[in-house]
ModelCIF file with pLDDT and N, C-alpha, C, O atoms, coordinates in Angstrom:
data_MODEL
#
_entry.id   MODEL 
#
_entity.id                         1 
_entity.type                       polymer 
_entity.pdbx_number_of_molecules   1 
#
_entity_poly.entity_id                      1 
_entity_poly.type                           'polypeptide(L)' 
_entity_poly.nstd_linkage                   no 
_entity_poly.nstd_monomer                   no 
_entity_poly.pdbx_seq_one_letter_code       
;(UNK)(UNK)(UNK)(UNK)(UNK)(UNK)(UNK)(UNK)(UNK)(UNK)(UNK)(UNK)(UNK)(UNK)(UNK)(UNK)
(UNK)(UNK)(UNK)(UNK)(UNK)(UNK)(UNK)(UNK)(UNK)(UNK)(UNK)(UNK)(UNK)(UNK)(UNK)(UNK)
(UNK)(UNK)(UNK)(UNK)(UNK)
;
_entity_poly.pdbx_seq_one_letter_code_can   XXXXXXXXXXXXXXXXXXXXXXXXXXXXXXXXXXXXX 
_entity_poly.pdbx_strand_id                 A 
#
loop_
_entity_poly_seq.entity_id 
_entity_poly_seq.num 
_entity_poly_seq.mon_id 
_entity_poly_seq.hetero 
1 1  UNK n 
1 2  UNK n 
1 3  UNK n 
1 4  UNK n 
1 5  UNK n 
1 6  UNK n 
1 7  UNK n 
1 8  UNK n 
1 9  UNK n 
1 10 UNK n 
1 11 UNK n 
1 12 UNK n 
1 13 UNK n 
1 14 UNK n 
1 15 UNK n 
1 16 UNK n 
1 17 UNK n 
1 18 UNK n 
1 19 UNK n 
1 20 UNK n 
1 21 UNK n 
1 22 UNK n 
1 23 UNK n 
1 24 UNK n 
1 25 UNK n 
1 26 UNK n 
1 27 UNK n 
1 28 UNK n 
1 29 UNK n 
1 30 UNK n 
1 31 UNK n 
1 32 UNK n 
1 33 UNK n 
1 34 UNK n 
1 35 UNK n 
1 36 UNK n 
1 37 UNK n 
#
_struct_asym.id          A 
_struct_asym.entity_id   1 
#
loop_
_ma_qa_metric.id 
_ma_qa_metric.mode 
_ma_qa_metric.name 
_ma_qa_metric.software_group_id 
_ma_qa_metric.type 
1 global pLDDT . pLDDT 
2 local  pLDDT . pLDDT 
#
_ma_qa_metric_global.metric_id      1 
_ma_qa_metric_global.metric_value   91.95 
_ma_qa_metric_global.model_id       1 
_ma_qa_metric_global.ordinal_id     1 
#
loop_
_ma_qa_metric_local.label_asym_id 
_ma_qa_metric_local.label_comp_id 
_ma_qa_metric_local.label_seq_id 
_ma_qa_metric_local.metric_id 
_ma_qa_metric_local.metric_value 
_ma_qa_metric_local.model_id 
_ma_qa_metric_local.ordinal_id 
A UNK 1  2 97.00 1 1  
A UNK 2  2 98.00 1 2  
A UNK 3  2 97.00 1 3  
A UNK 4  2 98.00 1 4  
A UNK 5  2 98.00 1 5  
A UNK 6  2 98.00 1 6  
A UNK 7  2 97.00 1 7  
A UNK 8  2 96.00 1 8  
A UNK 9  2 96.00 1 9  
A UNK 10 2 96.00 1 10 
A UNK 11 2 97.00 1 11 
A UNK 12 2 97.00 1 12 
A UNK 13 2 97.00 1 13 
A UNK 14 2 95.00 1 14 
A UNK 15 2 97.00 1 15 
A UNK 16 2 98.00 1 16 
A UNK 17 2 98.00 1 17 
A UNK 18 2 98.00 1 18 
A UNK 19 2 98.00 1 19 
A UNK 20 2 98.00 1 20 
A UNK 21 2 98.00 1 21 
A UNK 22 2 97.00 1 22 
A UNK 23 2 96.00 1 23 
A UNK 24 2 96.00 1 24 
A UNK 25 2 96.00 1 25 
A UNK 26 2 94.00 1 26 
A UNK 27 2 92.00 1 27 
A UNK 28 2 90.00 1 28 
A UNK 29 2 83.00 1 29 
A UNK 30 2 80.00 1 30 
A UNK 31 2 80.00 1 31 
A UNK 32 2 80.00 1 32 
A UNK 33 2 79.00 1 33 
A UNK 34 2 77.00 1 34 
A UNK 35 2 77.00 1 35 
A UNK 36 2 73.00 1 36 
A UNK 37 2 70.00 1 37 
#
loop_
_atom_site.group_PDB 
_atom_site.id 
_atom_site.type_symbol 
_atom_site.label_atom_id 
_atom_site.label_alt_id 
_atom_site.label_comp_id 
_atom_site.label_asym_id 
_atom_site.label_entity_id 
_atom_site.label_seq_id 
_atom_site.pdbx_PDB_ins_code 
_atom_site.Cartn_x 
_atom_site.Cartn_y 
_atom_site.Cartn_z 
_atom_site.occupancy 
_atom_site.B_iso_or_equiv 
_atom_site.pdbx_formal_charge 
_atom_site.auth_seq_id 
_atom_site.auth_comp_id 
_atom_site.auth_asym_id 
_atom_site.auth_atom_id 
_atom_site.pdbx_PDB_model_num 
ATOM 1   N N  . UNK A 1 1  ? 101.706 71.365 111.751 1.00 97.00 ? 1  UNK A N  1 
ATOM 2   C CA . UNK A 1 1  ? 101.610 72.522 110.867 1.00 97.00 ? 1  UNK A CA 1 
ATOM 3   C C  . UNK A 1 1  ? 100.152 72.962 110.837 1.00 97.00 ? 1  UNK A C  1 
ATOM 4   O O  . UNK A 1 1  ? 99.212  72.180 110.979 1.00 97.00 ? 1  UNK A O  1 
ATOM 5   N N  . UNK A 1 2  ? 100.024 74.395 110.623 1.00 98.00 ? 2  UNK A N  1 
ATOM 6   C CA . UNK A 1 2  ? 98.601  74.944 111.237 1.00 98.00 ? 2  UNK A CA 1 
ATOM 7   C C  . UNK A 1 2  ? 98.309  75.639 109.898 1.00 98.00 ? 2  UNK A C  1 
ATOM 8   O O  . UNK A 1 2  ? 99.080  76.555 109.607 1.00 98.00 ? 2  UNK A O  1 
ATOM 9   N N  . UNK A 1 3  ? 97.274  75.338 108.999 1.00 97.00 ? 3  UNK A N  1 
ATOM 10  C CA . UNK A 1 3  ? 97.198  75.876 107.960 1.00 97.00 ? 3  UNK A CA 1 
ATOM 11  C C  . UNK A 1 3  ? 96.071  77.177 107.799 1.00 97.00 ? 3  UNK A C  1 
ATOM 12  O O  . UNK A 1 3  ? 95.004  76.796 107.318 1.00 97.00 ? 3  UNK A O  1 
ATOM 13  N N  . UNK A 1 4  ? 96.112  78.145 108.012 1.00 98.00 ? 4  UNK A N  1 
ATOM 14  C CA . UNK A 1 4  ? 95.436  78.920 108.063 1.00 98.00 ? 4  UNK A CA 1 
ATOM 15  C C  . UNK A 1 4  ? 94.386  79.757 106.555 1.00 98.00 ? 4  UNK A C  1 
ATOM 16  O O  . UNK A 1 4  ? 95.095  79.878 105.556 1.00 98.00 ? 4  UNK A O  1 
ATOM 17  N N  . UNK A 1 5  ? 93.118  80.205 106.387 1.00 98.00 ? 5  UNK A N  1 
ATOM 18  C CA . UNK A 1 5  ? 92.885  81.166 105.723 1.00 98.00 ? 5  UNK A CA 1 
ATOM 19  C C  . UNK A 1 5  ? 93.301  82.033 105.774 1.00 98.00 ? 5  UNK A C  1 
ATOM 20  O O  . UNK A 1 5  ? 93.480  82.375 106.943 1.00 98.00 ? 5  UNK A O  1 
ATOM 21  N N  . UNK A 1 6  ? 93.726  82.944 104.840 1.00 98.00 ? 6  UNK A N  1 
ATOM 22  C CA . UNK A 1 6  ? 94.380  84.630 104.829 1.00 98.00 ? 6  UNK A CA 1 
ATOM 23  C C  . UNK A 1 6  ? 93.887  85.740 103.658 1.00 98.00 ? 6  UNK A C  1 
ATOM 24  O O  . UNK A 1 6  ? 93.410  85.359 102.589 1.00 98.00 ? 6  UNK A O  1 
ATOM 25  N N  . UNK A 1 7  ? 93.994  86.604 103.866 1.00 97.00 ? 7  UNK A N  1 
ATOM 26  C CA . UNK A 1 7  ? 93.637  87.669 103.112 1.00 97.00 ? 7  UNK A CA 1 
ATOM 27  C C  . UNK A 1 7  ? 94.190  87.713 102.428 1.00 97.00 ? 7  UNK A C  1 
ATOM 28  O O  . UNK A 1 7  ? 94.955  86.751 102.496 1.00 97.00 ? 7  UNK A O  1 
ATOM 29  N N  . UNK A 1 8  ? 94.486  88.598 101.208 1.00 96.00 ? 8  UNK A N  1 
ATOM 30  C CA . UNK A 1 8  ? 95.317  89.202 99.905  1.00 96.00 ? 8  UNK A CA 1 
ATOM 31  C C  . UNK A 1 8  ? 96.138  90.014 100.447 1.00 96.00 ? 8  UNK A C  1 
ATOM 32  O O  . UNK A 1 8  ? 96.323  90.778 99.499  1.00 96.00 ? 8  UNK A O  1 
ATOM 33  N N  . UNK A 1 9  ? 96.721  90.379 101.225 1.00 96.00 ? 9  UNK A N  1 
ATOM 34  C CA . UNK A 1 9  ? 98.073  90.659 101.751 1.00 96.00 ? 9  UNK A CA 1 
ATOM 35  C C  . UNK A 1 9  ? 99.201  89.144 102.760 1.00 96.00 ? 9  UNK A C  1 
ATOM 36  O O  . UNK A 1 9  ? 100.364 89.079 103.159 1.00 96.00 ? 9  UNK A O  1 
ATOM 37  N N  . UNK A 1 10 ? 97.855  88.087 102.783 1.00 96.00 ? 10 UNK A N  1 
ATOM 38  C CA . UNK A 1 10 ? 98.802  86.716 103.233 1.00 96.00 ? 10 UNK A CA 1 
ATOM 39  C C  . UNK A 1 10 ? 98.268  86.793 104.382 1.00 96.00 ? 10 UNK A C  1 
ATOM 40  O O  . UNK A 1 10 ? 98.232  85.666 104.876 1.00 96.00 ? 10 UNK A O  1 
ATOM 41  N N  . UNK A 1 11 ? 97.781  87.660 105.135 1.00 97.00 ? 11 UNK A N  1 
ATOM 42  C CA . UNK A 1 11 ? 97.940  87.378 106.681 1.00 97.00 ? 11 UNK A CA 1 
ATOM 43  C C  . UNK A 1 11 ? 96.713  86.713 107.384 1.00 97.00 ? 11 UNK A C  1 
ATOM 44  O O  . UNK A 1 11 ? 95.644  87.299 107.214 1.00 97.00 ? 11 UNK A O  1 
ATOM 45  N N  . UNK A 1 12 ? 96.701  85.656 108.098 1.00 97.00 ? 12 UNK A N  1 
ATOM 46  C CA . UNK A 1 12 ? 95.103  85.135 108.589 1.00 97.00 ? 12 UNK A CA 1 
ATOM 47  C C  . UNK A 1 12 ? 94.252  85.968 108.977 1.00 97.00 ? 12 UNK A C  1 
ATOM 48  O O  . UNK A 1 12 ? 94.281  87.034 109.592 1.00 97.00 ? 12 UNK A O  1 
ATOM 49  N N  . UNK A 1 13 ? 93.401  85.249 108.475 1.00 97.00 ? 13 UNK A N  1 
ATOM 50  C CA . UNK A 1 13 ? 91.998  86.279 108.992 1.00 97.00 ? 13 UNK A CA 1 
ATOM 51  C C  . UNK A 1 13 ? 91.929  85.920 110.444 1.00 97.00 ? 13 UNK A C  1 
ATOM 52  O O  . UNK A 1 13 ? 92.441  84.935 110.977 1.00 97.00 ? 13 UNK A O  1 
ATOM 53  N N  . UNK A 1 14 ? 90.928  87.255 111.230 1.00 95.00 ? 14 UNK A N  1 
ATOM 54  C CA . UNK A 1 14 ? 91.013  87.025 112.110 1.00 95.00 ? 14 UNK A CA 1 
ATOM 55  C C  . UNK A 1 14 ? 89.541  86.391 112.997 1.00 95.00 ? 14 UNK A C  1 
ATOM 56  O O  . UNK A 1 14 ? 89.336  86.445 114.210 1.00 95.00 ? 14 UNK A O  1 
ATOM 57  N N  . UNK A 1 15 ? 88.904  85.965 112.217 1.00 97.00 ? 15 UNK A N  1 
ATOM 58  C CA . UNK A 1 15 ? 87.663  85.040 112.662 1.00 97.00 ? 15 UNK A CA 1 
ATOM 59  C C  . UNK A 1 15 ? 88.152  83.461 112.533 1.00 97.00 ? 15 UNK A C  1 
ATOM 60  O O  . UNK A 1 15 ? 88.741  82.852 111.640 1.00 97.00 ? 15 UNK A O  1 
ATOM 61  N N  . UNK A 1 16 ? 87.532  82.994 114.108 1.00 98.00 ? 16 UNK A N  1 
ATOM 62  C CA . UNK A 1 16 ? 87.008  81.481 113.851 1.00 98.00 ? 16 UNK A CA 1 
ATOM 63  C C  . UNK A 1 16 ? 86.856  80.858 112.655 1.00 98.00 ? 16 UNK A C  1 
ATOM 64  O O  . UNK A 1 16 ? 86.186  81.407 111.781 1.00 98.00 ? 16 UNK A O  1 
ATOM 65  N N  . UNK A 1 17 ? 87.446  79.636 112.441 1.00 98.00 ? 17 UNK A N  1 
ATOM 66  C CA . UNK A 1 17 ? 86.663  78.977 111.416 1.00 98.00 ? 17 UNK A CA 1 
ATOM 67  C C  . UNK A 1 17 ? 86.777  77.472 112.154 1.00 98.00 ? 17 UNK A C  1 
ATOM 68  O O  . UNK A 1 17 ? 87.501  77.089 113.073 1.00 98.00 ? 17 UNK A O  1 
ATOM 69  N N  . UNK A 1 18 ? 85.740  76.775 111.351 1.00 98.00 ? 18 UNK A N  1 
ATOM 70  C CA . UNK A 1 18 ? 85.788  75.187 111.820 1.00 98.00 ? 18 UNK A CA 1 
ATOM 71  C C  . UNK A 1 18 ? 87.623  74.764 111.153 1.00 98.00 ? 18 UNK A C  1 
ATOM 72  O O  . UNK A 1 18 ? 88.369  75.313 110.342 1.00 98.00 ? 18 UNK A O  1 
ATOM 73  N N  . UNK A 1 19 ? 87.726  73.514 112.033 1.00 98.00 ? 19 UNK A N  1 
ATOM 74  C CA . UNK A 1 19 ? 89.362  73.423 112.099 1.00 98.00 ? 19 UNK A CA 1 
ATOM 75  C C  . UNK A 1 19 ? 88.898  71.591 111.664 1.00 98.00 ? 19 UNK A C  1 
ATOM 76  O O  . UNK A 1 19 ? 87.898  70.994 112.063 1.00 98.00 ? 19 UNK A O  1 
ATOM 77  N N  . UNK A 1 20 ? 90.084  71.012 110.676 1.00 98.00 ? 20 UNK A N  1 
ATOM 78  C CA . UNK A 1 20 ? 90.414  70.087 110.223 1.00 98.00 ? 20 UNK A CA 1 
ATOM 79  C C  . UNK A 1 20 ? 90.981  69.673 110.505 1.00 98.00 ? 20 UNK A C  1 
ATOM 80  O O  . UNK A 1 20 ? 92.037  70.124 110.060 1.00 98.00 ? 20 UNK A O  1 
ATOM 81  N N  . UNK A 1 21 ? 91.256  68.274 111.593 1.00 98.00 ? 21 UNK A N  1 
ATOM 82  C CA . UNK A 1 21 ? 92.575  67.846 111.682 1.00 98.00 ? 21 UNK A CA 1 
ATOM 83  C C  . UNK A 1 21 ? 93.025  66.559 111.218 1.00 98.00 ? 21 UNK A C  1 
ATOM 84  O O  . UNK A 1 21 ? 92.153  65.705 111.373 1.00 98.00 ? 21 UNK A O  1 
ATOM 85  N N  . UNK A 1 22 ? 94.305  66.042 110.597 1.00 97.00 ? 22 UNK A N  1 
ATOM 86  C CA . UNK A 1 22 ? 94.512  65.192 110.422 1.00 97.00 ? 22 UNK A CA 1 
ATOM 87  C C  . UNK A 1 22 ? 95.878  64.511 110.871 1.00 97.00 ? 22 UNK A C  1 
ATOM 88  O O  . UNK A 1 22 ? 96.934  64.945 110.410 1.00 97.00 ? 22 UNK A O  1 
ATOM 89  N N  . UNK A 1 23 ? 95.869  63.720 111.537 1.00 96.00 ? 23 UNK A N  1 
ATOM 90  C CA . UNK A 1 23 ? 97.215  62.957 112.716 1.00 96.00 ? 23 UNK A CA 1 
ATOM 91  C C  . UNK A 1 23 ? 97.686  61.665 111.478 1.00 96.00 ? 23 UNK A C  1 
ATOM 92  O O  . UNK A 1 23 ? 97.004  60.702 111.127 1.00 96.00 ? 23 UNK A O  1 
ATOM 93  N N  . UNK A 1 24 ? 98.965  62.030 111.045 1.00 96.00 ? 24 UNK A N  1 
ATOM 94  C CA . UNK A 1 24 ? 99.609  61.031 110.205 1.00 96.00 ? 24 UNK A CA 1 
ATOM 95  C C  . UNK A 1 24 ? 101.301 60.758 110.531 1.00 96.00 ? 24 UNK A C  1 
ATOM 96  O O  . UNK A 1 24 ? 102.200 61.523 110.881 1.00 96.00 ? 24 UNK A O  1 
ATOM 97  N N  . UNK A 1 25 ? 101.264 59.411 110.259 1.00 96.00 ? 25 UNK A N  1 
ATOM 98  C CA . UNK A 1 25 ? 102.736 58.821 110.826 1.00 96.00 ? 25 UNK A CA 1 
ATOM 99  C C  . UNK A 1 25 ? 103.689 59.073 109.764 1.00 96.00 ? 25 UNK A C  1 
ATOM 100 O O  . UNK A 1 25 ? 104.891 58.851 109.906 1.00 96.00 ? 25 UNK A O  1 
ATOM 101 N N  . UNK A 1 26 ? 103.039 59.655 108.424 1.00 94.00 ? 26 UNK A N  1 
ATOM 102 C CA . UNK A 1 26 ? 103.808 59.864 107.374 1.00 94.00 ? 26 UNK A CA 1 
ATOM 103 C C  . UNK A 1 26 ? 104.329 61.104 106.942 1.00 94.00 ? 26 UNK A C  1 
ATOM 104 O O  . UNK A 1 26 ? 104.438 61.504 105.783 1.00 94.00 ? 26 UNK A O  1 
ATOM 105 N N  . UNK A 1 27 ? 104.704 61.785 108.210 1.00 92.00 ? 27 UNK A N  1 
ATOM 106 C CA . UNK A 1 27 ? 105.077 63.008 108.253 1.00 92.00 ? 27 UNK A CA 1 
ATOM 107 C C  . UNK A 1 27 ? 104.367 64.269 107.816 1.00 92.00 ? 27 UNK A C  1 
ATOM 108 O O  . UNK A 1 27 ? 103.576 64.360 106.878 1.00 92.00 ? 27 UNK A O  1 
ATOM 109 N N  . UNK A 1 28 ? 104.723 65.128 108.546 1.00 90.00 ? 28 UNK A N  1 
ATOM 110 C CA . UNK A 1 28 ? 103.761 66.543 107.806 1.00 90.00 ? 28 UNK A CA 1 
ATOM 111 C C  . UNK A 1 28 ? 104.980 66.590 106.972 1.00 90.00 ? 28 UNK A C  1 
ATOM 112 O O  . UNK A 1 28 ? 104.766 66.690 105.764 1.00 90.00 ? 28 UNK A O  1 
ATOM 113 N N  . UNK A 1 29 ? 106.151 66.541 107.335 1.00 83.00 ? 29 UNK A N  1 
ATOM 114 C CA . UNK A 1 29 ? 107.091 67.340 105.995 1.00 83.00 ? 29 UNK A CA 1 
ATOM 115 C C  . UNK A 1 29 ? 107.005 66.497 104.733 1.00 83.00 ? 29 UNK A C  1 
ATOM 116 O O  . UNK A 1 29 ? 108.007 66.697 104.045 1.00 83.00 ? 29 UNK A O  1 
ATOM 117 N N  . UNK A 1 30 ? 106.254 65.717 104.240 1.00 80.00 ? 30 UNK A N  1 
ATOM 118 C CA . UNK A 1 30 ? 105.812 64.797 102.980 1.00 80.00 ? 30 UNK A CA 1 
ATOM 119 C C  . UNK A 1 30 ? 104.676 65.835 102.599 1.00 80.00 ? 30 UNK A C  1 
ATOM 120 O O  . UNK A 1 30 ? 104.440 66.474 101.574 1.00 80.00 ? 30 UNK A O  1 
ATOM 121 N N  . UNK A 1 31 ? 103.975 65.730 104.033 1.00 80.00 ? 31 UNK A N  1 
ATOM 122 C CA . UNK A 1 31 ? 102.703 66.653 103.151 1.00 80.00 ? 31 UNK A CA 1 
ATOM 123 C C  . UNK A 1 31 ? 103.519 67.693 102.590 1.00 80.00 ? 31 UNK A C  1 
ATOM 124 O O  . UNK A 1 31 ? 104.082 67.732 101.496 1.00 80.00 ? 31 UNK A O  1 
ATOM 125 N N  . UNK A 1 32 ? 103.483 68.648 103.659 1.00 80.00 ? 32 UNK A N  1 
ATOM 126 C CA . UNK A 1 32 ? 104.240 69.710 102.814 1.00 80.00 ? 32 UNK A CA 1 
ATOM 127 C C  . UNK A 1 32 ? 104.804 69.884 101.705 1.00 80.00 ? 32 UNK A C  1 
ATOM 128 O O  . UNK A 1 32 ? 104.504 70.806 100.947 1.00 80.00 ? 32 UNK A O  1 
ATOM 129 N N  . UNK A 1 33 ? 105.841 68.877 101.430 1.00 79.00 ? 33 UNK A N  1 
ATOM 130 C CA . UNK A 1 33 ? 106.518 68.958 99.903  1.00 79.00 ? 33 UNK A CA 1 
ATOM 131 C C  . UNK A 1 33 ? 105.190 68.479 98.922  1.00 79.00 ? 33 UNK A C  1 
ATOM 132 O O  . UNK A 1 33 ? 105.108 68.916 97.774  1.00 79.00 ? 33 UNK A O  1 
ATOM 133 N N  . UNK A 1 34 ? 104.336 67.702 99.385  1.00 77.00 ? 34 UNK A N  1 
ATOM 134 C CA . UNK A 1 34 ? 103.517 67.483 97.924  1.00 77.00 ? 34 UNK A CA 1 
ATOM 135 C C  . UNK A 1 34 ? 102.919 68.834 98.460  1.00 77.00 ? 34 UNK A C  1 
ATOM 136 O O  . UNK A 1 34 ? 103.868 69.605 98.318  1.00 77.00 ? 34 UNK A O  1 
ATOM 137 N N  . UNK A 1 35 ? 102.168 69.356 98.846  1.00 77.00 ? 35 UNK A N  1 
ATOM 138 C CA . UNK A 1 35 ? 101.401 70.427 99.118  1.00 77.00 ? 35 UNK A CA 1 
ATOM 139 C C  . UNK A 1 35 ? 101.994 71.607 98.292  1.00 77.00 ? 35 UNK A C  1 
ATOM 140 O O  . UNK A 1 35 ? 101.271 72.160 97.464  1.00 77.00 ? 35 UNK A O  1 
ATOM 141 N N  . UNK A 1 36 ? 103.442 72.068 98.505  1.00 73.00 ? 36 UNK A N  1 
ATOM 142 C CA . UNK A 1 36 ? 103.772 72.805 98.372  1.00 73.00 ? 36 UNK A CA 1 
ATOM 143 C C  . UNK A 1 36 ? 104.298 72.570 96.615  1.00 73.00 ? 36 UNK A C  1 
ATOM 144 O O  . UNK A 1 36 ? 105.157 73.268 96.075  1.00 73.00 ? 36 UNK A O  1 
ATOM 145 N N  . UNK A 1 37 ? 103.532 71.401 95.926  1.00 70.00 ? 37 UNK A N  1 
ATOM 146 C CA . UNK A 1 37 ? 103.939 71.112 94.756  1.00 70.00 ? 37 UNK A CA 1 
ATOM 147 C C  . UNK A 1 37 ? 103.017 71.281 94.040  1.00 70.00 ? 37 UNK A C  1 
ATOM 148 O O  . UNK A 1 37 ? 103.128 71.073 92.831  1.00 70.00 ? 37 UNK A O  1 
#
């Protein structure tokens, strides 16, 4: 899952930014539900 910055209409901006990654065995769809909590 690719989490992007976005503007006030939602949509990503369209500049570079430095990128975060994190590789977990505990699913993105965990993240997600807490994320999305």
């Amino acid at each position: 899952n690719v989490y992007h910055p976005a503007d006030a209409s939602g949509q990503p901006i369209a500049e570079p930014t430095p990128t975060i990654v994190n590789f977990t065995p505990y699913t993105k769809l965990g993240s997600m539900i807490a994320d999305s909590a």
